[in-house]
Protein backbone atom coordinates (compact mmCIF):
# COMPACT_ATOMS: atom_id res chain seq x y z
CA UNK A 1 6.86 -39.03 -7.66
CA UNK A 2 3.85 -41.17 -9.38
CA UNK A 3 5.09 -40.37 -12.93
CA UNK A 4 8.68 -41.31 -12.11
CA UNK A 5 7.63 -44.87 -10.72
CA UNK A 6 5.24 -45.34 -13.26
CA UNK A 7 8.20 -44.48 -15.78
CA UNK A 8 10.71 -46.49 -13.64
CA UNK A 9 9.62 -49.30 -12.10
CA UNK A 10 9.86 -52.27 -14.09
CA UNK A 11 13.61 -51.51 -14.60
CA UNK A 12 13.71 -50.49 -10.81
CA UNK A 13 11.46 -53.80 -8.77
CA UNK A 14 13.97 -54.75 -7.21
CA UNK A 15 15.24 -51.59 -5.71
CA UNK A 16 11.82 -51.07 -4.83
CA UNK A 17 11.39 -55.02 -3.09
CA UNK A 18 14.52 -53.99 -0.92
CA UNK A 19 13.19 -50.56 -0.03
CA UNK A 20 9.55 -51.67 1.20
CA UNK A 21 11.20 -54.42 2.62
CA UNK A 22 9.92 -58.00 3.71
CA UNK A 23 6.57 -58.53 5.50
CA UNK A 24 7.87 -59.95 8.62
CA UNK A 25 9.77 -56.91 9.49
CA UNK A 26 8.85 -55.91 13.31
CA UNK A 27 7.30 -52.84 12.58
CA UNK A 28 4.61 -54.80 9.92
CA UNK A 29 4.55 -57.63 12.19
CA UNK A 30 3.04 -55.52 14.82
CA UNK A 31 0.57 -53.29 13.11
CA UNK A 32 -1.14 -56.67 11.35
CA UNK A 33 -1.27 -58.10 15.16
CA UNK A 34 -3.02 -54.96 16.07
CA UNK A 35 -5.52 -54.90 13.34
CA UNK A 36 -6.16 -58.60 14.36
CA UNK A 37 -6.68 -57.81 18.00
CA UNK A 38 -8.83 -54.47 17.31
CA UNK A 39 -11.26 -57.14 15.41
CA UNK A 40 -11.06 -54.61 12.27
CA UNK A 41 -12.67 -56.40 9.26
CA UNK A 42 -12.19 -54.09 6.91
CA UNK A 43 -8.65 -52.20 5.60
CA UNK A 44 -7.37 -50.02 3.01
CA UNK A 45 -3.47 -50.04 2.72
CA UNK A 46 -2.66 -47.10 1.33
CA UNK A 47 0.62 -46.61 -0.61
CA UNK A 48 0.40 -50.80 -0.84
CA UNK A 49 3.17 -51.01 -3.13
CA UNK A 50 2.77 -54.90 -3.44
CA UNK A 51 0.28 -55.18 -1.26
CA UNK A 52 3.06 -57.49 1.42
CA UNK A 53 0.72 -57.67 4.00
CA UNK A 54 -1.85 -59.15 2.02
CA UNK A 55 -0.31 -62.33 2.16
CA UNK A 56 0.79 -61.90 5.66
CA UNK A 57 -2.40 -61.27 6.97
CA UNK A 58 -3.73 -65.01 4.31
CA UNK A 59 -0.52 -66.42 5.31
CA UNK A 60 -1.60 -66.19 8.94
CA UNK A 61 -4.65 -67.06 8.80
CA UNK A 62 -6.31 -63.94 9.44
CA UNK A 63 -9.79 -63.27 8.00
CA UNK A 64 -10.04 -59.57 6.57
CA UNK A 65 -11.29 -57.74 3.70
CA UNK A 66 -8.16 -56.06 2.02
CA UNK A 67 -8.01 -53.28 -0.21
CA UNK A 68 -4.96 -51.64 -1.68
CA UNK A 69 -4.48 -48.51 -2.68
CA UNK A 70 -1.64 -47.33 -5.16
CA UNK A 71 -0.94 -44.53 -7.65
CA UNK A 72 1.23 -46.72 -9.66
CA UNK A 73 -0.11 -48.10 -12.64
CA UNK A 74 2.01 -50.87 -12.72
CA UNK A 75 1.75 -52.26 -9.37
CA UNK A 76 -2.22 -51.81 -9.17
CA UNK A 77 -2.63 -54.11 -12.32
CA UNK A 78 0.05 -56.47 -11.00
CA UNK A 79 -1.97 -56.39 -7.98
CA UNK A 80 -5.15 -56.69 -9.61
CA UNK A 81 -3.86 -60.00 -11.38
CA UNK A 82 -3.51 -61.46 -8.36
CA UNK A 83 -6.62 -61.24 -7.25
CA UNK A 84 -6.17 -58.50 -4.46
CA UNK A 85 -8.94 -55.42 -4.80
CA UNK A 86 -6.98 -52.20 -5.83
CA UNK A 87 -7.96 -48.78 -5.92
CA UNK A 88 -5.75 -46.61 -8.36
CA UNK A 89 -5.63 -43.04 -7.31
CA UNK A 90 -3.24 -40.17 -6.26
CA UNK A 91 -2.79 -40.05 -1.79
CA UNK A 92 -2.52 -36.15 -2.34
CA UNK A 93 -6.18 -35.61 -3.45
CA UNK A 94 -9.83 -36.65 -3.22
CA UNK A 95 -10.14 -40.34 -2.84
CA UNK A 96 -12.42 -41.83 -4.86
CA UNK A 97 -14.16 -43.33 -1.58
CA UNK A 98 -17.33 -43.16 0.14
CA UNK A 99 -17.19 -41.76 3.66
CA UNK A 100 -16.65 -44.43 6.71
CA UNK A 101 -15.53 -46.87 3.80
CA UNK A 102 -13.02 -49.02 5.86
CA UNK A 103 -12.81 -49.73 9.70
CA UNK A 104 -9.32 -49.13 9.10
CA UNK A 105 -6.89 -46.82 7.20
CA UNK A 106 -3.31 -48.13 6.99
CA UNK A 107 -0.67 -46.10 5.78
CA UNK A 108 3.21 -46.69 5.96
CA UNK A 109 5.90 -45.30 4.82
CA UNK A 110 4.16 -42.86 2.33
CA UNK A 111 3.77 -38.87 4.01
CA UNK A 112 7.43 -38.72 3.86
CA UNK A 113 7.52 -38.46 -0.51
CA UNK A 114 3.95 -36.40 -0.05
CA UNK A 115 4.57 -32.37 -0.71
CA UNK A 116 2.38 -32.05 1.91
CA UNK A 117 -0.03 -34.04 4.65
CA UNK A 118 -3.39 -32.16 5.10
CA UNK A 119 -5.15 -33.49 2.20
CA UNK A 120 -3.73 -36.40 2.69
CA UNK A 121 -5.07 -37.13 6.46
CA UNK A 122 -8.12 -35.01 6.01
CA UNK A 123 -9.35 -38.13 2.88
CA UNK A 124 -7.75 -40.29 5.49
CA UNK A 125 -10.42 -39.46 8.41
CA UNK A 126 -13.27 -39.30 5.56
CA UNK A 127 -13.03 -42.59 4.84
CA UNK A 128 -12.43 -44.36 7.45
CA UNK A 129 -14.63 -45.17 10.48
CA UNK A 130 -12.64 -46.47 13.45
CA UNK A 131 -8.99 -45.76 12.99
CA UNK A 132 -5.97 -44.56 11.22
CA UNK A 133 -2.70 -46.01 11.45
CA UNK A 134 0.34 -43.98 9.59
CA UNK A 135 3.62 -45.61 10.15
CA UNK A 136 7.01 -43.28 9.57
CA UNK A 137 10.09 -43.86 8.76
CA UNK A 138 11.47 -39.97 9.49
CA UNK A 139 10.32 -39.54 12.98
CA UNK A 140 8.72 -36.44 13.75
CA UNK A 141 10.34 -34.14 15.48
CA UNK A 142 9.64 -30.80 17.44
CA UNK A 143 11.27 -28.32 15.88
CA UNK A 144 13.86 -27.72 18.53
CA UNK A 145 14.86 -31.20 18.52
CA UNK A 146 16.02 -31.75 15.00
CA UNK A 147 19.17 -29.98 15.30
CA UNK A 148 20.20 -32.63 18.11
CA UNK A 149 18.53 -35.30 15.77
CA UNK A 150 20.87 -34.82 12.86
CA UNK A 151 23.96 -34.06 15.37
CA UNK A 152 23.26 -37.62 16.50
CA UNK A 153 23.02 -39.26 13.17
CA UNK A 154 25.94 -37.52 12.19
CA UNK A 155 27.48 -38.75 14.94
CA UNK A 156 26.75 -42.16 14.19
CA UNK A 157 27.79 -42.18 10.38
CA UNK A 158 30.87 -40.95 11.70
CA UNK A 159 31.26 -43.79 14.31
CA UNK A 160 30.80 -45.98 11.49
CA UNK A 161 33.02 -44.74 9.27
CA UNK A 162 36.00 -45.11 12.19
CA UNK A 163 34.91 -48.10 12.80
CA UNK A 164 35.60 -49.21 8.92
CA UNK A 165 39.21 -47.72 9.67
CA UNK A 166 39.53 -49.33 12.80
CA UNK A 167 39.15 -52.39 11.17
CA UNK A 168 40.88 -52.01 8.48
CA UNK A 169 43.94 -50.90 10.42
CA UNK A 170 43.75 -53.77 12.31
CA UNK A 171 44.29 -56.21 9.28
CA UNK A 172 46.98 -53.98 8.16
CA UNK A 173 48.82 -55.04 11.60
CA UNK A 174 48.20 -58.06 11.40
CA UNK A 175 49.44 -58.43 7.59
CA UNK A 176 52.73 -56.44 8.81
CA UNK A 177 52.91 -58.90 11.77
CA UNK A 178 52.84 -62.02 9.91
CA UNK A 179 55.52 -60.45 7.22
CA UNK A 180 57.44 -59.54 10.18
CA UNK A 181 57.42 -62.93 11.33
CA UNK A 182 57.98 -64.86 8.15
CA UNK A 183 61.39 -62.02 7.91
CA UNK A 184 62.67 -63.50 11.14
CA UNK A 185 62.83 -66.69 9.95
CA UNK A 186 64.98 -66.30 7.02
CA UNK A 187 67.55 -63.66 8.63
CA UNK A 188 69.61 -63.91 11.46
CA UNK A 189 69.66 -59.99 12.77
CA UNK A 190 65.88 -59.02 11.85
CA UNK A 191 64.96 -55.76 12.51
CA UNK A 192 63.12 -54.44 15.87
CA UNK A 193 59.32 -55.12 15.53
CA UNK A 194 57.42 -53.00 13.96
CA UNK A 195 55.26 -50.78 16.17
CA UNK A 196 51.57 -51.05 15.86
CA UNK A 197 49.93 -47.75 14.92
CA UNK A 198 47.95 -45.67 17.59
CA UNK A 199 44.66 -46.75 18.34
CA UNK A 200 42.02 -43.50 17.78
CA UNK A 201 39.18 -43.44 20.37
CA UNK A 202 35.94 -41.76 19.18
CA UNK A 203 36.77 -39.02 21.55
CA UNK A 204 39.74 -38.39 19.07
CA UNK A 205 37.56 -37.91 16.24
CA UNK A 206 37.21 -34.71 14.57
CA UNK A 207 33.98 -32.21 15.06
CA UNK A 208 31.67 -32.59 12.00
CA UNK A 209 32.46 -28.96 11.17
CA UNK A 210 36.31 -29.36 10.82
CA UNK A 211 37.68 -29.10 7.27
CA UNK A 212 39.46 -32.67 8.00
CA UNK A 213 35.78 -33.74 8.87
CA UNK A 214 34.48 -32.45 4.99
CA UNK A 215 34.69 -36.08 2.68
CA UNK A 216 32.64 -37.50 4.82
CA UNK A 217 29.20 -38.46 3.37
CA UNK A 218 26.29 -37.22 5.46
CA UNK A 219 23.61 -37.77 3.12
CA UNK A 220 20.87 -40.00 5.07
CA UNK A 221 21.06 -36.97 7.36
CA UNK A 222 20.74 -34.32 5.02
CA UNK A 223 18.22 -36.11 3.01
CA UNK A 224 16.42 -33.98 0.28
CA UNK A 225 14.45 -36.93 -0.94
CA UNK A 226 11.83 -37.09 1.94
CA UNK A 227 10.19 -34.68 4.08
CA UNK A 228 10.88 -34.27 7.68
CA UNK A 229 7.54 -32.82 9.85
CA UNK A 230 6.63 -31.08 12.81
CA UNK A 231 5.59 -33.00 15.14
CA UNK A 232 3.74 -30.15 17.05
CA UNK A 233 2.25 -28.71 13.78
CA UNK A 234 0.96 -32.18 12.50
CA UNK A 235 -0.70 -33.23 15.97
CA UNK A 236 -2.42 -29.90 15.94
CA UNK A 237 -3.86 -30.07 12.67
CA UNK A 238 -5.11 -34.26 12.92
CA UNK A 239 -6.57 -32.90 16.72
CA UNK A 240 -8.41 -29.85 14.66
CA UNK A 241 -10.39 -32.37 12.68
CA UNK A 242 -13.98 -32.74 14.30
CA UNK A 243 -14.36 -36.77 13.23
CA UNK A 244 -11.00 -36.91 15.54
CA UNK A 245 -11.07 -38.75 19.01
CA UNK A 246 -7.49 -39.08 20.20
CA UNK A 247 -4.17 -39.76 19.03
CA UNK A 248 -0.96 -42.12 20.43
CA UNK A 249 2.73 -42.78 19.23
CA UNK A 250 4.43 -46.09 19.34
CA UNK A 251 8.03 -46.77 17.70
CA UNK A 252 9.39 -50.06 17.06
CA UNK A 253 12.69 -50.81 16.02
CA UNK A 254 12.53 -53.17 12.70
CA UNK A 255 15.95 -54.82 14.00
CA UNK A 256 14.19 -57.00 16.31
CA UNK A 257 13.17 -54.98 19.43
CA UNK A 258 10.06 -54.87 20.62
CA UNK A 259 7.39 -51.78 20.57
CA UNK A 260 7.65 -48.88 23.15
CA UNK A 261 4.69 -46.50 23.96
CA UNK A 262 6.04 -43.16 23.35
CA UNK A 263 3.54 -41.31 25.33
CA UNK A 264 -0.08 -41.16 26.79
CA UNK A 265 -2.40 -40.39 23.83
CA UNK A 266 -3.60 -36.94 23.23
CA UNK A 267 -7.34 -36.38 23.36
CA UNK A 268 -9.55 -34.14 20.97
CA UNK A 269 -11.49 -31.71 23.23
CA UNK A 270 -14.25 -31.25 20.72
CA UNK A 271 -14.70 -35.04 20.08
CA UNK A 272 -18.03 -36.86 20.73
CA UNK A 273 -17.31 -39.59 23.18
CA UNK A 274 -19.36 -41.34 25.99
CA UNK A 275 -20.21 -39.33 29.47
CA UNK A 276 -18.14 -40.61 31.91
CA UNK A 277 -19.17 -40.77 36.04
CA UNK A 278 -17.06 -37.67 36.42
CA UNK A 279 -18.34 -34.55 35.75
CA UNK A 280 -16.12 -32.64 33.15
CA UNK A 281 -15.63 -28.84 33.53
CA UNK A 282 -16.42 -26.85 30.30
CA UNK A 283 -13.39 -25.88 28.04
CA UNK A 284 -12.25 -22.99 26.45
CA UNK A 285 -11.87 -23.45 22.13
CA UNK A 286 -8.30 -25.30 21.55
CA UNK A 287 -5.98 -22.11 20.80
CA UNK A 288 -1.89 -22.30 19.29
CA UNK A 289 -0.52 -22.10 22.99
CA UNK A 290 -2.58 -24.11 24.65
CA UNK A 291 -1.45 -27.89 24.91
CA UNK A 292 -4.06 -31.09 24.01
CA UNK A 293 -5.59 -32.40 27.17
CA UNK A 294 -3.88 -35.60 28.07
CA UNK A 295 -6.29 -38.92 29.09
CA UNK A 296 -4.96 -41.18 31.85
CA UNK A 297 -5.25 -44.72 29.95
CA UNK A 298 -2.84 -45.68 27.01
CA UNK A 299 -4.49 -47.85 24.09
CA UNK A 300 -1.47 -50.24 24.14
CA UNK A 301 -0.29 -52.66 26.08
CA UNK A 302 2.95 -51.26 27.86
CA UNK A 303 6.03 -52.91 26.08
CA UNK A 304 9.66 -53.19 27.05
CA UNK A 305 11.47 -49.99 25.67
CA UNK A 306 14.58 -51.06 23.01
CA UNK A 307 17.91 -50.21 23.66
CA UNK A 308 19.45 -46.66 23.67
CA UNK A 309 20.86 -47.36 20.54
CA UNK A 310 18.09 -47.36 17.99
CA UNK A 311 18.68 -48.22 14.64
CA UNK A 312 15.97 -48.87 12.45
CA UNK A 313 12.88 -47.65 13.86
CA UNK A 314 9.56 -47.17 12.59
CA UNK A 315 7.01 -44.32 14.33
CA UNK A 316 3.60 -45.43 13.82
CA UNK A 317 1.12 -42.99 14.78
CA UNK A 318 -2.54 -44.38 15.67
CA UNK A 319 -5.56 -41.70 15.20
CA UNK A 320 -8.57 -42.73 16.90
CA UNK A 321 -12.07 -41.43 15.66
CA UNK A 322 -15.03 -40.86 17.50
């Protein structure tokens, strides 16, 4: 992936601009608020691209000592120019980092064009010394669920492809209705009006595994481009680090909605944390089958949850250390 960008991405910038996408986005919008409120003063953006939030967090007047981090050539010595401190290395190997170099590691948008995570996460929780944020654009799914995840999203490109039809059907009336009309005004005897065509409810639609159903294009849920992970597997291997405290989901949809806590965070058994008034019974090792333990208090404020119908959301997964 580094050598095609590095190959590509003069000639590609503005592909690139649109995919990364602007840095008031909802999603970006709330994980810069968070730093702010966590009083972080130092951050690594990994995967920076062109380093958006750097000026959002200057253009807001937020004090913090920014560092990207990119494996691009190209945008590390744009960066560099200016004035932003880049580090230029690969996110699927050894950082060239000190350990408990940055309150915070930021990451967004990146794991899904990784061949894999665990080096990844593992440098991740090296170098940082309060928190990791990693912000997804695939969602993570059990792996149960992602049948009924792409039956939905197939689902929905189909809904939008009717609803192209719809519309354009609708026009077609109306053309044949003003024709109609213009014919009755130049002869006597016109013919009877022309019958509008049947409307098709989605109901009517065909089943995404009928032949009729075959032209339709269900790449974005097929995609071979990015990988899709476990959700299970990946929360059991960031709660099998030792530097790990805790862990907590929160989505928010970048088409305006606000944030949504997904569920209570999960708690590392074999963490270091403060004795609390309670006495705690001694656990057994963390094994496959058993489940996390599960703490009482959330680390976010409780938001308003979006609507059913999600569109755009990001799943940004905080990883507390001890």
């Amino acid at each position: 992936m580094t050598s095609w960008w590095n190959k590509n991405i003069e000639t590609r910038l503005d592909d690139f601009i649109t995919w990364t996408g602007e840095s008031n986005q909802p999603s970006k919008t709330y994980c810069r608020q968070y730093i702010v409120d966590k009083q972080y003063k130092t951050l690594i953006d990994c995967g920076c691209g062109l380093a958006t939030d750097y000026y959002a967090f200057k253009q807001e007047g937020h004090q913090i000592d920014y560092t990207g981090l990119d494996s691009c050539k190209y945008l590390v010595d744009l960066n560099k120019s200016k004035g932003i401190a880049m580090v230029e290395a690969e996110l699927n190997a050894a950082l060239p980092l000190p350990d408990n170099s940055y309150d915070c590691v930021y990451c967004r948008e990146v794991l899904e064009h990784l061949p894999y995570y665990e080096k990844t996460i593992e440098e991740f929780v090296r170098i940082a010394s309060k928190e990791i944020i990693i912000v997804f654009f695939i969602k993570p799914l059990n792996e149960n669920e992602w049948e009924e995840e792409i039956k939905n999203r197939k689902n929905k490109i189909k809904k939008d492809l009717w609803d192209k039809q719809d519309t354009e059907r609708r026009k077609r009336n109306k053309d044949r209705w003003v024709a109609w009309m213009e014919y009755r005004k130049t002869v006597r005897n016109p013919d009877p009006e022309p019958e509008p065509e049947p409307e098709i409810s989605i109901e009517d639609m065909p089943d995404p595994e009928d032949k009729e159903d075959k032209e339709i294009n269900y790449w974005p849920t097929e995609d071979l481009y990015h990988n899709k992970y476990d959700k299970k597997k990946l929360e059991a291997f960031i709660m099998s680090l030792p530097k790990v405290d805790k862990l907590s989901w929160v989505s928010v949809d970048d088409f305006g909605y606000v944030t949504v806590i997904e569920e209570e965070p999960l708690v590392n058994p074999f963490a270091e944390s403060a004795p609390t008034e309670e006495a705690v019974e001694p656990m057994e090792p963390l094994t496959e089958v058993q489940e996390p333990v599960v703490v009482e208090e959330q680390e976010h404020p409780v938001a308003i949850k979006p609507t059913e119908n999600l569109t755009n959301n990001k799943f940004i997964l905080h990883i507390f250390l001890k």
